[in-house]
N, C-alpha and C. Protein backbone atom coordinates (compact mmCIF):
# COMPACT_ATOMS: atom_id res chain seq x y z
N UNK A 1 -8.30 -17.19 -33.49
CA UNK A 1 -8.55 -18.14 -32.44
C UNK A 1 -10.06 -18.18 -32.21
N UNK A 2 -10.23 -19.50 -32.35
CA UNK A 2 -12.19 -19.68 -31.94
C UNK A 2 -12.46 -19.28 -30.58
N UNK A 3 -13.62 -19.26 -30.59
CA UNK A 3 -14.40 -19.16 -29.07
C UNK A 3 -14.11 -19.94 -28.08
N UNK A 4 -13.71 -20.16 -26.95
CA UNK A 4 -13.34 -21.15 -25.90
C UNK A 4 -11.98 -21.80 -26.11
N UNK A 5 -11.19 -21.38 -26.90
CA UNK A 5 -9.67 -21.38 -27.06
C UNK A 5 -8.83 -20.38 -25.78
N UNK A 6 -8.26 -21.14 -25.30
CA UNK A 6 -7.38 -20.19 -24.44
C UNK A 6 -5.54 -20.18 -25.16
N UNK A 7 -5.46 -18.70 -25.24
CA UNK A 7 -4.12 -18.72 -25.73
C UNK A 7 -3.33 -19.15 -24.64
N UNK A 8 -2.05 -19.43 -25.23
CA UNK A 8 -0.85 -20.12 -24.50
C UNK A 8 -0.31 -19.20 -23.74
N UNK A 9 0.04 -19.48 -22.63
CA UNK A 9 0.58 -18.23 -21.55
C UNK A 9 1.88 -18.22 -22.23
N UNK A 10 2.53 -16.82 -21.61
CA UNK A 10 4.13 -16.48 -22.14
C UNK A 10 4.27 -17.18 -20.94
N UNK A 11 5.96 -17.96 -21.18
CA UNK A 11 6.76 -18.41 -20.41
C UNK A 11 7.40 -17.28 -19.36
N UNK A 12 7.43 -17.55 -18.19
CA UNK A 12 7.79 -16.47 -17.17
C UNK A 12 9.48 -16.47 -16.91
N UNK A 13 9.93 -15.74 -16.96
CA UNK A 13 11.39 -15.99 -16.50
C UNK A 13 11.70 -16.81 -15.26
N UNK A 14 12.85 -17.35 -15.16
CA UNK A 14 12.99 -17.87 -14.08
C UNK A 14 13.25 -16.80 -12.75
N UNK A 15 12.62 -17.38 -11.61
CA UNK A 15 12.27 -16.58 -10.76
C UNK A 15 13.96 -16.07 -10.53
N UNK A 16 14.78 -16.90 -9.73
CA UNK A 16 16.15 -16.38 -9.92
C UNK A 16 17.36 -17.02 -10.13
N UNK A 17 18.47 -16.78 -10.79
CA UNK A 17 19.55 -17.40 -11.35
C UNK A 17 20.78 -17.37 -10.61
N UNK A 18 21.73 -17.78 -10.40
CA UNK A 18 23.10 -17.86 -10.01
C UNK A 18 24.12 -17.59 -10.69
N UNK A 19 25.17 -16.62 -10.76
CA UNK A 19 25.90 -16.91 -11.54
C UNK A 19 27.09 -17.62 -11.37
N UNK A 20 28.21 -17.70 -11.89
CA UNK A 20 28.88 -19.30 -11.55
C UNK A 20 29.80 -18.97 -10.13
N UNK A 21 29.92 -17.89 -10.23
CA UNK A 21 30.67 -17.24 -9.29
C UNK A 21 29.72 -17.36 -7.41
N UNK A 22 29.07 -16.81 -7.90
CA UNK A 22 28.01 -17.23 -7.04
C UNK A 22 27.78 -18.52 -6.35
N UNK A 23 27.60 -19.22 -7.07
CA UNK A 23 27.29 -20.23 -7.31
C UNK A 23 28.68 -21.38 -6.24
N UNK A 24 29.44 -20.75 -7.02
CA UNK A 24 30.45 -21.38 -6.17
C UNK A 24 31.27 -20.69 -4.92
N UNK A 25 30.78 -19.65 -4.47
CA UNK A 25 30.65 -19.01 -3.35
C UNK A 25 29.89 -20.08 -1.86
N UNK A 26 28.76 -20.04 -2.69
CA UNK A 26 27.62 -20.43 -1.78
C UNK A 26 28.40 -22.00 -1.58
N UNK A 27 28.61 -22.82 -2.35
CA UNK A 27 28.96 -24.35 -1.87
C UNK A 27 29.66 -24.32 -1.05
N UNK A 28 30.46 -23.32 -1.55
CA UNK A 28 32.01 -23.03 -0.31
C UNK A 28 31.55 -22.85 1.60
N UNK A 29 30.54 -21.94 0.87
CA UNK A 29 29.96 -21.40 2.28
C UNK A 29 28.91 -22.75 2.95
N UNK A 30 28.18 -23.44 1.73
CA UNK A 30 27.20 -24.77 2.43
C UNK A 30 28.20 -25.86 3.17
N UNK A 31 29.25 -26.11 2.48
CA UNK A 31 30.55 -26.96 2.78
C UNK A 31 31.05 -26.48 4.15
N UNK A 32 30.99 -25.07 4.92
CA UNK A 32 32.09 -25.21 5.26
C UNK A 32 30.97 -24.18 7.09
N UNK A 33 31.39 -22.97 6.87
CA UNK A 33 30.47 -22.08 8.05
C UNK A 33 28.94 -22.63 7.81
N UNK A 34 28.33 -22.64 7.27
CA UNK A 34 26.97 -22.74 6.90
C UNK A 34 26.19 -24.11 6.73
N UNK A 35 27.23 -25.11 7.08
CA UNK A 35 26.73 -26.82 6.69
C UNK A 35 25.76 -26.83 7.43
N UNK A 36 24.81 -27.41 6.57
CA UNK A 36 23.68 -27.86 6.67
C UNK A 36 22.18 -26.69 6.25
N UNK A 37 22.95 -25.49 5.91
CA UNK A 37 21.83 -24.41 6.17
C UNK A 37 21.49 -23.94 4.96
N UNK A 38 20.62 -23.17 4.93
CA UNK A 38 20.34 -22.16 2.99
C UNK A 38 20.17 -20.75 2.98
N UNK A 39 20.54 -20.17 2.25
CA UNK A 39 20.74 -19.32 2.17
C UNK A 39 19.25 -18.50 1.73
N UNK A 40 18.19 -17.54 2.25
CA UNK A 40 17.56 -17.21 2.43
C UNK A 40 17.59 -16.00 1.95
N UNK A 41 16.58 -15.36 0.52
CA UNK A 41 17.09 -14.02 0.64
C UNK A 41 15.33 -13.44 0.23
N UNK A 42 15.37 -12.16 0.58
CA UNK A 42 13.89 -11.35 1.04
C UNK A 42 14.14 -9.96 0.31
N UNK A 43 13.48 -9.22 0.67
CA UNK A 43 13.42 -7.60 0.42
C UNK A 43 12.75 -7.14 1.36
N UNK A 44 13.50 -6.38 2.40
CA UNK A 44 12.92 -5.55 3.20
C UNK A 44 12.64 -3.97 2.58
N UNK A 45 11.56 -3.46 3.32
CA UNK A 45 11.68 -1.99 3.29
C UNK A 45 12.96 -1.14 3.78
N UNK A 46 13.12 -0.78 2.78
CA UNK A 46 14.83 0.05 3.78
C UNK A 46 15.39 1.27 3.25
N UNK A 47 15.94 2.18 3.55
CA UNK A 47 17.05 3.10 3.06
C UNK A 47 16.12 3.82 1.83
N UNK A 48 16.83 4.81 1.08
CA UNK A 48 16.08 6.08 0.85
C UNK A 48 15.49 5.87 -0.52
N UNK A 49 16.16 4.72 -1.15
CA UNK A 49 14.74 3.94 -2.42
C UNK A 49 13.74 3.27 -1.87
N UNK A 50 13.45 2.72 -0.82
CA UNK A 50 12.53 2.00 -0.91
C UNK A 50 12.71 0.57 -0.07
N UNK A 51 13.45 0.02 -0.93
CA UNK A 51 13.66 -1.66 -0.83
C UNK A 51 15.37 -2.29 -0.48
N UNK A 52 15.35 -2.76 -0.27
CA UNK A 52 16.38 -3.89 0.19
C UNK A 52 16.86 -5.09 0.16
N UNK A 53 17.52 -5.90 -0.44
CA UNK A 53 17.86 -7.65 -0.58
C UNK A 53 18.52 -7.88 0.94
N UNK A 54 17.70 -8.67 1.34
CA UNK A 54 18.10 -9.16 2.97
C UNK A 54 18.43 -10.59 2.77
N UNK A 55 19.54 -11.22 3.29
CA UNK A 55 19.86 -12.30 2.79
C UNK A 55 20.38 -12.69 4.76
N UNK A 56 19.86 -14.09 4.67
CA UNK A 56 19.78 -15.02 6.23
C UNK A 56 20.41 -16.42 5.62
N UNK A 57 21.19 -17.25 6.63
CA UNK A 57 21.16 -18.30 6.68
C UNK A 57 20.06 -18.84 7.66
N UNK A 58 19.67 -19.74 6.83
CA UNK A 58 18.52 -20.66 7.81
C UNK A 58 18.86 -21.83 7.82
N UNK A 59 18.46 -23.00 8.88
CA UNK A 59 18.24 -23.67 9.34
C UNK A 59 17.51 -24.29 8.13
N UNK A 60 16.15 -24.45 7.66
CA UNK A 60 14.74 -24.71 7.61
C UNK A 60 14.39 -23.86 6.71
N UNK A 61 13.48 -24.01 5.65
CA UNK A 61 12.52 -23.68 4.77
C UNK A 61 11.46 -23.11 5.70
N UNK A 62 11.19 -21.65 5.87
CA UNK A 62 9.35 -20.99 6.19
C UNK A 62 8.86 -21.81 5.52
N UNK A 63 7.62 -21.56 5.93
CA UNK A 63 6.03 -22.41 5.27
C UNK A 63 5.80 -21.21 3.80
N UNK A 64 5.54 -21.82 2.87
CA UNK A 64 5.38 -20.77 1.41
C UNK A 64 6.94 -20.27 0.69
N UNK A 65 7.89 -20.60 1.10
CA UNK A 65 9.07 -20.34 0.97
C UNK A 65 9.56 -20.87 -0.38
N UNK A 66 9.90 -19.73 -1.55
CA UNK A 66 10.18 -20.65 -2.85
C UNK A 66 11.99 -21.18 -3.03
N UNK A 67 12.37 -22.58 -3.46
CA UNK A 67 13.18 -23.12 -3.61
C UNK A 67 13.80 -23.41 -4.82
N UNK A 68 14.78 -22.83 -5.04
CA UNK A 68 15.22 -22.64 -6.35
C UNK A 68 16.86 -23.14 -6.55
N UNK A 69 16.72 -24.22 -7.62
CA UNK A 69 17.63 -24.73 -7.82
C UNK A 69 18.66 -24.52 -9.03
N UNK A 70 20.21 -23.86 -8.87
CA UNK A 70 20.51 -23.25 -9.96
C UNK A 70 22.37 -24.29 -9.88
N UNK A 71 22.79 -24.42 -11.00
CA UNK A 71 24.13 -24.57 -11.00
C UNK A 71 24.70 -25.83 -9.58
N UNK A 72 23.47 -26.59 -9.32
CA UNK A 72 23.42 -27.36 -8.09
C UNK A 72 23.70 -26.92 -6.84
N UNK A 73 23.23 -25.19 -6.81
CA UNK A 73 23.11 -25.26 -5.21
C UNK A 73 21.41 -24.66 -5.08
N UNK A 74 21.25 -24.72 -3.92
CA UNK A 74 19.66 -24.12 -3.61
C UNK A 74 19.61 -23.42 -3.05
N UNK A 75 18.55 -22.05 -3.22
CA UNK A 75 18.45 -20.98 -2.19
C UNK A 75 16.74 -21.03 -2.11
N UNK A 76 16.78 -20.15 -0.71
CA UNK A 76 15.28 -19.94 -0.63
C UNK A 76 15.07 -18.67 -0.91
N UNK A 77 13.59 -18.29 -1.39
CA UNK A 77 13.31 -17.00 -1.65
C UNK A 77 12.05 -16.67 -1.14
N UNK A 78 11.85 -15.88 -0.16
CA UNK A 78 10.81 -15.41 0.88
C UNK A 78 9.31 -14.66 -0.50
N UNK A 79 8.60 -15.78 -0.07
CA UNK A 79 7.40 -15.19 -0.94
C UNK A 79 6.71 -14.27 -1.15
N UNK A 80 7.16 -13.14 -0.55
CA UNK A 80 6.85 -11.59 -0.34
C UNK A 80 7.75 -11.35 -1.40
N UNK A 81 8.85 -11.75 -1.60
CA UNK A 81 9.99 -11.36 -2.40
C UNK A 81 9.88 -11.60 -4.11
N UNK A 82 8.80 -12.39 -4.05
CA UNK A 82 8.89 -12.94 -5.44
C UNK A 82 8.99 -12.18 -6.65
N UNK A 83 7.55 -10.98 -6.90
CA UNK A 83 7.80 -10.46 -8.14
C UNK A 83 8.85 -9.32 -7.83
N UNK A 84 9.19 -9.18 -6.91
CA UNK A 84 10.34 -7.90 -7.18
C UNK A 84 11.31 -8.75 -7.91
N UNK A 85 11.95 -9.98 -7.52
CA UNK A 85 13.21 -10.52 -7.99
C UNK A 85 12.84 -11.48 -8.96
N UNK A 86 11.58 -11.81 -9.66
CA UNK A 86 11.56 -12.77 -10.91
C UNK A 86 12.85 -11.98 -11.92
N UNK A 87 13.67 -12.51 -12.60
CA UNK A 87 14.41 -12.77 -13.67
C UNK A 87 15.87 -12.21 -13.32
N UNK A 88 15.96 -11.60 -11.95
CA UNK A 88 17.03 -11.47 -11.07
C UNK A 88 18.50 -12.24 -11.18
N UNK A 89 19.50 -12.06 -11.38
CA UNK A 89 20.71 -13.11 -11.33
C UNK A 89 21.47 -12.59 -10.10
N UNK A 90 21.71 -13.57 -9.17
CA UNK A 90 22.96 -13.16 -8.24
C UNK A 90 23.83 -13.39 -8.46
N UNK A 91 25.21 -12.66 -8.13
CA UNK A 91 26.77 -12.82 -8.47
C UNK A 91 27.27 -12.09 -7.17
N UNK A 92 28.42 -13.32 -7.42
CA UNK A 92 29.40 -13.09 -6.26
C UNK A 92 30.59 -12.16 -6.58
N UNK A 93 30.82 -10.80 -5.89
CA UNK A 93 32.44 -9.78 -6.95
C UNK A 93 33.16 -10.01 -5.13
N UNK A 94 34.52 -10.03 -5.64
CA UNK A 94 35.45 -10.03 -4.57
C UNK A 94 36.68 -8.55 -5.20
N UNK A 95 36.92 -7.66 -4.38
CA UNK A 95 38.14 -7.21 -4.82
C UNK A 95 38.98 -7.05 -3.64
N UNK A 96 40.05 -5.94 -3.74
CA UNK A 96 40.70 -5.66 -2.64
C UNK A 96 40.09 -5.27 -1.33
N UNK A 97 38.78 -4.29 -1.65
CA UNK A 97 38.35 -3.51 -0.41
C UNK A 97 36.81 -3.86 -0.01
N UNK A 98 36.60 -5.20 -0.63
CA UNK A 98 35.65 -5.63 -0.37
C UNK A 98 35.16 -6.71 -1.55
N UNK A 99 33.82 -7.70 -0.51
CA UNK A 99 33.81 -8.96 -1.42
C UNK A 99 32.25 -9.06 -0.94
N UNK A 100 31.25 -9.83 -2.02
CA UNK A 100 29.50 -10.36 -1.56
C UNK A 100 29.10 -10.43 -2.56
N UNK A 101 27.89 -10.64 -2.16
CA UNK A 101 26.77 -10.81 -3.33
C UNK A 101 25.99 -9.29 -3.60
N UNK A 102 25.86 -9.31 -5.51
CA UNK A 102 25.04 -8.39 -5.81
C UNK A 102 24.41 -8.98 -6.38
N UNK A 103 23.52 -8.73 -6.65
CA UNK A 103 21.67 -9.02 -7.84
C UNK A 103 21.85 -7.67 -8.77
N UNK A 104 21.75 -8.28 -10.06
CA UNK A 104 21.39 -7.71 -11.18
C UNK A 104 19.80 -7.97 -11.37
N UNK A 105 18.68 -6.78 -11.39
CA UNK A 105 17.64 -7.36 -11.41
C UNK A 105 17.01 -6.37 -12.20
N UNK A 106 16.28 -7.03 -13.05
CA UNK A 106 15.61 -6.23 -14.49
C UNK A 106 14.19 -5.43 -13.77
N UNK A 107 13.92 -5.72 -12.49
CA UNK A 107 12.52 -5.05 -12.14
C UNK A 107 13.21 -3.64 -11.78
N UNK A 108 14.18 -3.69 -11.21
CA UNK A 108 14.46 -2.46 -10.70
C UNK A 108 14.76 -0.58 -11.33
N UNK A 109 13.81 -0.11 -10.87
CA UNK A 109 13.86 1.28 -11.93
C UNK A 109 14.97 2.48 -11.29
N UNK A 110 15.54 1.77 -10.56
CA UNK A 110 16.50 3.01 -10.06
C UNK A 110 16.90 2.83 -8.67
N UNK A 111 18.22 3.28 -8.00
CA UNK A 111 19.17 3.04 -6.77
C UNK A 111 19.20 4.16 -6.38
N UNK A 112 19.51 4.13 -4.98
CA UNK A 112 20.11 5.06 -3.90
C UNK A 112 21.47 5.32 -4.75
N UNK A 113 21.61 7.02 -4.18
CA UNK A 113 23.38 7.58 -4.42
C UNK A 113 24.14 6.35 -3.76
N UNK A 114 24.03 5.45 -2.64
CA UNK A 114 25.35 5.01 -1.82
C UNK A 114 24.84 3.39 -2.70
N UNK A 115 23.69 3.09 -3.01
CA UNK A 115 23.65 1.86 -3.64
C UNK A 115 23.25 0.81 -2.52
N UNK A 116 22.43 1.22 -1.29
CA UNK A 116 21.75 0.28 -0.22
C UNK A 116 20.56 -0.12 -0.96
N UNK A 117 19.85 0.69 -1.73
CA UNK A 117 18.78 0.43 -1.61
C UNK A 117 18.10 0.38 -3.28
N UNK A 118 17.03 0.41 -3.67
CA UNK A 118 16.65 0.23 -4.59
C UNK A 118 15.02 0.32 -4.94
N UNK A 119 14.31 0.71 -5.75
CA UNK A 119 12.69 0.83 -6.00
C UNK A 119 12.67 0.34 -7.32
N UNK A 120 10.91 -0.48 -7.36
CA UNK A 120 10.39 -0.93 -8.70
C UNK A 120 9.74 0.01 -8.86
């Protein structure tokens, strides 16, 4: 490459994905308790890794707030939150003794024994 050539950036993963399950969780929930609102999710400081996925219904988009559109529904993602959860997928598990959302997320280097919490 010559002088004053700039190489091509790598493509970044998508910040975060849905999976179908998910996906069709959330409509259920925009359709029905939640009309009109989005689903909002952050990382607080918390519990004995470190970090936390905090998830709000809102009203309204914060100011800087990223909007991400997957499988035709939209969530917001609190811009503090960003590089912890770039390439992140959420999924919805239901069983007998319990049902929500988990994130599979490739930044993460390790969980709490009870599984609250999490560190990059």
């Amino acid at each position: 490459m010559s002088a004053g050539m700039v190489s091509p950036k790598r493509a970044l993963p998508p910040l975060m994905t849905l999976s179908e399950a998910a996906a069709s969780r959330l409509q259920t929930l925009y359709e029905t308790n939640h009309a009109g609102q989005l689903l909002r999710i952050s990382v607080t400081t918390k519990g004995c890794s470190g970090k936390a996925y905090d998830m709000a219904f809102v009203d309204a988009p914060n100011a800087g707030d990223e909007q991400v559109e997957d499988k035709g529904v939209r969530i917001l993602i609190d811009p503090k939150a960003t590089l912890f959860l770039i390439g992140s997928e959420m999924d919805f598990q239901s069983s007998e003794m319990e049902s929500g959302f988990i994130f599979s997320n490739p930044n993460e280097k390790g969980r709490c024994g009870c599984g609250q919490s999490f560190h990059v």
